[in-house]
Protein backbone atom coordinates (compact mmCIF):
# COMPACT_ATOMS: atom_id res chain seq x y z
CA UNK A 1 1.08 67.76 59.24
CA UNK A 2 2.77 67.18 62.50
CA UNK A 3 5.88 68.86 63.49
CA UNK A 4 7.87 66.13 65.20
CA UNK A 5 11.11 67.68 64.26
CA UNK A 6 10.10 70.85 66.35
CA UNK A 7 8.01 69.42 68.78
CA UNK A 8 5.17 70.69 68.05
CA UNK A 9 2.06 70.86 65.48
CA UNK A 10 -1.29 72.57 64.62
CA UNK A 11 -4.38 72.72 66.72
CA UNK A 12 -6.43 72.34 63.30
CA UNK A 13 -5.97 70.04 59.90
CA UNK A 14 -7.91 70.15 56.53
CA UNK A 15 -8.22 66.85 54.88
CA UNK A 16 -8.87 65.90 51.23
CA UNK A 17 -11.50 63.33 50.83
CA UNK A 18 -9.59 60.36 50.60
CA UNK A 19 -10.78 56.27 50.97
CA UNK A 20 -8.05 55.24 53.76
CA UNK A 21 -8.61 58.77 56.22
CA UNK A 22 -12.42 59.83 55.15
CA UNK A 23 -15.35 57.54 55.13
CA UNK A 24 -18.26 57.66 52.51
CA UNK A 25 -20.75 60.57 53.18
CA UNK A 26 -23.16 58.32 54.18
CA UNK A 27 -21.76 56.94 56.83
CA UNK A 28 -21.88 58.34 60.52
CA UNK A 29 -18.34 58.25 61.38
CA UNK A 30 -16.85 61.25 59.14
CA UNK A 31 -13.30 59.76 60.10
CA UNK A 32 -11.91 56.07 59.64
CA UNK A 33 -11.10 54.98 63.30
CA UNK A 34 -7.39 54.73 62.72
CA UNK A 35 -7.31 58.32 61.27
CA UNK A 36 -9.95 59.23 64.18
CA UNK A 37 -7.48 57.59 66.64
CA UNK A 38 -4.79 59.66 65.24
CA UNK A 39 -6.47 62.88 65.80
CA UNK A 40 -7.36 62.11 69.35
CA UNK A 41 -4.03 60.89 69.73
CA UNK A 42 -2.45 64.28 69.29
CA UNK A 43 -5.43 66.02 70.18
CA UNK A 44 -6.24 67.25 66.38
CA UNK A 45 -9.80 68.27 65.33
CA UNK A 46 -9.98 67.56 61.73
CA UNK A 47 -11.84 68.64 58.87
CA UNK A 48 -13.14 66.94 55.75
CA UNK A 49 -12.71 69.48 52.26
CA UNK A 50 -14.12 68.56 49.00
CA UNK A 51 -11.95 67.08 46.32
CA UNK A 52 -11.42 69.30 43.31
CA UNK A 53 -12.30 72.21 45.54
CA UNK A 54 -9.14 74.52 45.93
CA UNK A 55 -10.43 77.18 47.30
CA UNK A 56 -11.57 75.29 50.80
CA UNK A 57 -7.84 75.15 51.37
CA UNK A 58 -6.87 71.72 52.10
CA UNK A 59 -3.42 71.35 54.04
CA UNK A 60 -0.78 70.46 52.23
CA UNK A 61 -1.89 68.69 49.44
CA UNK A 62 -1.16 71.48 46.78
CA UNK A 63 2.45 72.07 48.34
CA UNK A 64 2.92 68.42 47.47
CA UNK A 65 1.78 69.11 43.68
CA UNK A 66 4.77 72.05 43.89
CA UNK A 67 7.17 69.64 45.54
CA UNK A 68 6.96 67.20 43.08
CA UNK A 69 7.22 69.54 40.22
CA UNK A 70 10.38 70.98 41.95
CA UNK A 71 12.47 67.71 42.08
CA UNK A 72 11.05 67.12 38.84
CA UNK A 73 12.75 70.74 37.66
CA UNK A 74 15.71 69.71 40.29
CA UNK A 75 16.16 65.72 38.66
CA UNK A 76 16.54 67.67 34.98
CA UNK A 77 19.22 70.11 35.85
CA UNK A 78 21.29 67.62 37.94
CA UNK A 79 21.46 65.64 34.64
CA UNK A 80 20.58 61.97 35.75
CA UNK A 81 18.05 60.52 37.97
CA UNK A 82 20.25 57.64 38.76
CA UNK A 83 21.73 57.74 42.99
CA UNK A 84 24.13 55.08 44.01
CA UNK A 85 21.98 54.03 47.36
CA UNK A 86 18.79 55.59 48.69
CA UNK A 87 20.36 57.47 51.54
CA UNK A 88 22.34 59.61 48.60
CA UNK A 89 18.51 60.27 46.94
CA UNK A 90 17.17 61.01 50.08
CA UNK A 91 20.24 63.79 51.25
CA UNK A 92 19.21 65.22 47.50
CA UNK A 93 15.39 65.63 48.85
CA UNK A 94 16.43 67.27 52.24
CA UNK A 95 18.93 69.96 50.31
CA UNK A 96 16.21 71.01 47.97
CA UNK A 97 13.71 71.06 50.61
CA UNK A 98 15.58 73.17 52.84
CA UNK A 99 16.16 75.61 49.86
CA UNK A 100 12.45 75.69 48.85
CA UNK A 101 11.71 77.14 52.59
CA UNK A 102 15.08 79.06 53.21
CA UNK A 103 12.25 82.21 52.39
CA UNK A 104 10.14 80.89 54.93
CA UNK A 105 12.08 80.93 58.14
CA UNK A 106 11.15 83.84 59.84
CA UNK A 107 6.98 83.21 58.98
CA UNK A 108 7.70 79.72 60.29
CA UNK A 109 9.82 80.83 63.91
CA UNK A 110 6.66 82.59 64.15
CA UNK A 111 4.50 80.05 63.86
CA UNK A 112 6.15 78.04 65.67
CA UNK A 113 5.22 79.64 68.86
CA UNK A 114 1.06 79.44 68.92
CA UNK A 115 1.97 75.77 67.92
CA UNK A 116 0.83 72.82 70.36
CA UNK A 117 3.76 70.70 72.24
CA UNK A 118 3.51 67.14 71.12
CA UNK A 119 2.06 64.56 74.23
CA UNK A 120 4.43 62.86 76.41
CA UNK A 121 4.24 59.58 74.54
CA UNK A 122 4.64 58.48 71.36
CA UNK A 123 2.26 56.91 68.88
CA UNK A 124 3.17 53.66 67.20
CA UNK A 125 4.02 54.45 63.46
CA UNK A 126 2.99 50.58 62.64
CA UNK A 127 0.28 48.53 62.01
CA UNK A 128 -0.14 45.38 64.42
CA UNK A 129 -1.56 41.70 62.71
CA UNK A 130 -1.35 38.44 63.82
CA UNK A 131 -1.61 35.98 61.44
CA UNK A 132 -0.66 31.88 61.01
CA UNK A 133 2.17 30.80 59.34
CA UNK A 134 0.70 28.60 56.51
CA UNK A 135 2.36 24.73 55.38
CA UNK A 136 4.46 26.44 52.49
CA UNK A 137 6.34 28.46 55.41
CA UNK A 138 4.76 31.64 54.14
CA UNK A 139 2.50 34.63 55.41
CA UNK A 140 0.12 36.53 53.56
CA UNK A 141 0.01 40.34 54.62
CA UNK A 142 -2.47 43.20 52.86
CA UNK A 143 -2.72 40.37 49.74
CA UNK A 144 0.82 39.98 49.74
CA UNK A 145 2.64 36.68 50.61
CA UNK A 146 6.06 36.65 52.46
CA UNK A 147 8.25 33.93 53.31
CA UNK A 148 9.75 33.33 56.79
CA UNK A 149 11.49 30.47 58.79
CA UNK A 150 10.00 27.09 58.39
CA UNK A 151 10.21 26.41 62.45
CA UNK A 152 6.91 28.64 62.40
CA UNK A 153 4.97 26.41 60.24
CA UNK A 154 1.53 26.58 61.96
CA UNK A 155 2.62 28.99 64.63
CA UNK A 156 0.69 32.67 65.02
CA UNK A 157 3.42 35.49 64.27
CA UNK A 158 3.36 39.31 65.12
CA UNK A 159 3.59 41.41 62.09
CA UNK A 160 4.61 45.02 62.62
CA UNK A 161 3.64 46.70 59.49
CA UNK A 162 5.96 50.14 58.82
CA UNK A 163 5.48 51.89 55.76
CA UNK A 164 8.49 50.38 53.94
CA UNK A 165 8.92 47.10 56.02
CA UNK A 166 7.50 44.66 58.12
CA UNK A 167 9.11 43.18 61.17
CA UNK A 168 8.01 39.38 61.68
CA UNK A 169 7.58 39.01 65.90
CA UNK A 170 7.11 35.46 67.49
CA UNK A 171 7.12 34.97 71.35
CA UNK A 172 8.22 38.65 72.59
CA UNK A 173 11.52 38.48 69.77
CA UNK A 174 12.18 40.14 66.74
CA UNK A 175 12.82 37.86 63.93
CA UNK A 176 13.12 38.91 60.90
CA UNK A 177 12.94 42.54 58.92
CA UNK A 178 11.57 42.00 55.46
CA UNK A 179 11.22 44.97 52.91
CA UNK A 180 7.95 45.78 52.23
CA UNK A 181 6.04 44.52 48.65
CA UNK A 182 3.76 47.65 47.02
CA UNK A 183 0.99 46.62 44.50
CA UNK A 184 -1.19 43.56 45.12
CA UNK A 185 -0.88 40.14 44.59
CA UNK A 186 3.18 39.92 44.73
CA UNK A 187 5.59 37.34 46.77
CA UNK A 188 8.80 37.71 48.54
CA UNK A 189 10.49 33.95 48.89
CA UNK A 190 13.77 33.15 50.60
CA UNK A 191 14.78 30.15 49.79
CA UNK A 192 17.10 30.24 53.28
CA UNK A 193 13.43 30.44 54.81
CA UNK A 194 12.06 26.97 53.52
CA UNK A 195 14.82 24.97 52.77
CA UNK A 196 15.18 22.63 55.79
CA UNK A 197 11.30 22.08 54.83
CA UNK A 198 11.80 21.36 51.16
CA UNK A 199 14.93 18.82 52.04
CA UNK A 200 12.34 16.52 53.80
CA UNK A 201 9.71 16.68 51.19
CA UNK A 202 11.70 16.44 47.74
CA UNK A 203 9.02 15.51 45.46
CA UNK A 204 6.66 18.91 46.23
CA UNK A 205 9.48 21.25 44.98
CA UNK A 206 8.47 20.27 41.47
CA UNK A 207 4.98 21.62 41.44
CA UNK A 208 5.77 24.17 44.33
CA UNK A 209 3.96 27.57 43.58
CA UNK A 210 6.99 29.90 44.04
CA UNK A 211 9.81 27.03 42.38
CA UNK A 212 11.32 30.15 40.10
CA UNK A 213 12.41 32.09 43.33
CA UNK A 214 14.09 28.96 44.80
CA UNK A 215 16.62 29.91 41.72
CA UNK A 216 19.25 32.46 43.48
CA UNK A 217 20.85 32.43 40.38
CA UNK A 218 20.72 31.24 36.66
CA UNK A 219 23.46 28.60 37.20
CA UNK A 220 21.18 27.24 39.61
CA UNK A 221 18.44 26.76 37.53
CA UNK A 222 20.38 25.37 34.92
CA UNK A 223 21.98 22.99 37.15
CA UNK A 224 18.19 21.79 37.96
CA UNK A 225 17.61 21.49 34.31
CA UNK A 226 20.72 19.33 34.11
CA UNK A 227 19.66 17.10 36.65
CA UNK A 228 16.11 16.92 35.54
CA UNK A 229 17.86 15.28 32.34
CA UNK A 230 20.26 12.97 34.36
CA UNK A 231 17.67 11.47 36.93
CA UNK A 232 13.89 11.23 37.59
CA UNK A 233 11.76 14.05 38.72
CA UNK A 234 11.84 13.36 42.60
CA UNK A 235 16.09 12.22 42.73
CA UNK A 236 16.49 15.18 40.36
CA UNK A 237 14.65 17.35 42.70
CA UNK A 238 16.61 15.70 46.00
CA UNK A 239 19.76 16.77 44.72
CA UNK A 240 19.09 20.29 43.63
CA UNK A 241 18.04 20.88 46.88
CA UNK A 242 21.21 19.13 48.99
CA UNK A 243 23.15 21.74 46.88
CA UNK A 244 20.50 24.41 47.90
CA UNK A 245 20.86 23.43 50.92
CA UNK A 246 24.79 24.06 50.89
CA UNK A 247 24.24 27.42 49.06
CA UNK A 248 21.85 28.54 52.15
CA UNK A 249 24.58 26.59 55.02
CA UNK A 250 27.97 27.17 53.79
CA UNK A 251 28.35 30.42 50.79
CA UNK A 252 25.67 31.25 48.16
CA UNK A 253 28.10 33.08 45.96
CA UNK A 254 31.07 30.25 46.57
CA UNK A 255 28.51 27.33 45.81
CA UNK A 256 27.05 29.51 41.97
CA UNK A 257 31.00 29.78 41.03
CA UNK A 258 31.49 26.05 41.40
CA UNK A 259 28.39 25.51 39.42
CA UNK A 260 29.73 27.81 37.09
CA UNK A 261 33.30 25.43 37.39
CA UNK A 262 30.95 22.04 36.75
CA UNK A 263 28.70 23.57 33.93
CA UNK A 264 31.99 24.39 32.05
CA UNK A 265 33.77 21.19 32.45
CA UNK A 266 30.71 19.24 31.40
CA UNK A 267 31.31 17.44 34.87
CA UNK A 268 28.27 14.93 36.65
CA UNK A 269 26.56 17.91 38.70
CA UNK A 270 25.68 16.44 42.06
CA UNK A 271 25.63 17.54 45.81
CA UNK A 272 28.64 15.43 46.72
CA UNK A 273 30.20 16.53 44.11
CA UNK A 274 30.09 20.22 44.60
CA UNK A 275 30.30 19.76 48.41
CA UNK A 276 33.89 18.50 47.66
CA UNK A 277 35.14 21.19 45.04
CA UNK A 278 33.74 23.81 48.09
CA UNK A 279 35.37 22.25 50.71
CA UNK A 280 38.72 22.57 48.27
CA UNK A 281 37.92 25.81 47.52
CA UNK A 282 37.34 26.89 51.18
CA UNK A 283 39.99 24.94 52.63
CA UNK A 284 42.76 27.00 54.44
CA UNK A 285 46.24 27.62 53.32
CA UNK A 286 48.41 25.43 54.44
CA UNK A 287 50.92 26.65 57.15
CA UNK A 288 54.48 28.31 55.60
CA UNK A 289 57.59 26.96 56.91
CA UNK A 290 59.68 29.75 58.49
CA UNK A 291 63.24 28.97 59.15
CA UNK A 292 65.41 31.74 60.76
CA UNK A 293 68.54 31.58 60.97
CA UNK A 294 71.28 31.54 63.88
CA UNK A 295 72.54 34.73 64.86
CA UNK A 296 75.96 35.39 64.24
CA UNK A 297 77.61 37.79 67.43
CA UNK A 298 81.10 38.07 65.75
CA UNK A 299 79.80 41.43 63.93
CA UNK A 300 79.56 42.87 67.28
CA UNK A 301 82.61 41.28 68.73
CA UNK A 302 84.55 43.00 66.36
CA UNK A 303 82.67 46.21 66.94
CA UNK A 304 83.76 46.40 70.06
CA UNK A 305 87.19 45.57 69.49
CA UNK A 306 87.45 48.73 67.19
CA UNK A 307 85.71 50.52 69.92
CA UNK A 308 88.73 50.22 72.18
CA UNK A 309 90.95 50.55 70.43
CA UNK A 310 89.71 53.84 69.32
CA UNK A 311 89.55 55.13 73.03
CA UNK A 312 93.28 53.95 73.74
């Protein structure tokens, strides 16, 4: 629709009826305000089509259908839909894009030139909320709840809502970035984010709604298992989450392979405990002892003495 990576964009758009851009015929409004503020924004004027009505011409929407059955076509004769990091998928999508309109340059310099400059400033490409940071150290955002730091319990964040992220905001400062959940009705917990919260109040981690994320790994939750057998539910509970708590302060990964050590040996599991084998395990090397050795000069000595007596 817009043209940002030439500057420019049409004077006119044709728009599917859709819930989040198009309100109900009945209502006076033909636009939602933040699609209406959009328009105005880049100085649009929009029109509603019917759906299931192809021959009104509605922008884009069957290019899309051809798009998608192109990388579909594109996917098969590559032989594997598998990419090693989404910046890899992503260069795939911009090569087959740019060879689906190499036929279309010269139409498209053309266009180009009855096409509107884009205003001087830029539009926010975010959604602002404020919302409160709840007891649990969590937010809830579009019926999804995220965790963040547990010094904002009861404080009013920022959210800046992207459409693959959300940036957490407090006091003027950027946070924390947190990918963004799709569906309804999901969680993202840190356990980094609530820990110094949970260490003070020990006996809620057993009936704590999100307990299974507080497991980084499976050692972990055995470990709590083991415990829970060892001790009663609250001192069981106090010591899982010291060693949490070194996990989150010290090395995730070094604190699961000492579990991994302890579970092994069939050793007591307890905070102290693995504290110590860390500290062993993190410890530095201990300083080598370098001796060198006194230089001899009777080498050159008797260099030299051949050397003259080569010149008389």
């Amino acid at each position: 629709m817009l043209c940002g990576r030439w500057g420019a964009f049409p004077r006119r758009i044709k728009l599917i009826v859709l819930r989040r851009r198009v309100n109900k015929p009945d209502n006076p409004e033909q636009f939602t305000r933040m699609y209406q503020g959009l328009l105005d924004h880049y100085g649009l004027i929009g029109r509603r089509i019917n759906s299931r009505c192809a021959h009104e011409n509605g922008d884009v929407e069957q290019r899309h259908y051809r798009f998608k059955d192109a990388v579909d076509q594109a996917l098969m004769l590559r032989g594997s839909r598998d990419f090693a990091t989404r910046a890899a998928y992503e260069e795939f999508l911009t090569k087959l894009f740019s060879q689906l309109n190499s036929g279309r340059t010269e139409r498209f310099r053309q266009e180009v030139k009855v096409l509107k400059a884009l205003p001087p400033t830029r539009m926010d490409s975010c959604t602002k909320l404020v919302v409160r940071v709840g007891p649990s150290s969590t937010i809830r955002v579009k019926h999804k709840v995220y965790s963040v730091p547990s010094r904002l319990v009861g404080e009013r964040v920022c959210i800046r809502l992207y459409a693959e992220r959300l940036e957490v905001w407090y006091g003027q400062r950027h946070l924390e970035t947190i990918a963004r959940l799709r569906g309804s009705d999901r969680h993202r917990i840190d356990y980094r984010h609530m820990i110094d919260w949970l260490i003070r109040k020990p006996g809620a981690f057993a009936a704590y709604r999100f307990r299974d994320d507080l497991f980084p790994t499976s050692r972990f939750r055995m470990v709590y298992d083991a415990l829970g057998t060892q001790h009663a539910p609250t001192k069981a509970s106090r010591e899982y989450l010291q060693i949490l708590h070194l996990a989150a302060r010290e090395n995730e990964a070094a604190v699961d392979d000492v579990l991994q050590t302890l579970l092994d040996d069939l050793t007591t599991i307890s905070a102290p405990v693995v504290a110590k084998h860390l500290q062993e395990r993190t410890a530095p090397a201990p300083m080598p002892s370098v001796e060198v050795a006194a230089v001899s000069l009777h080498g050159y000595d008797q260099l030299l003495a051949h050397t003259r007596e080569a010149r008389t």
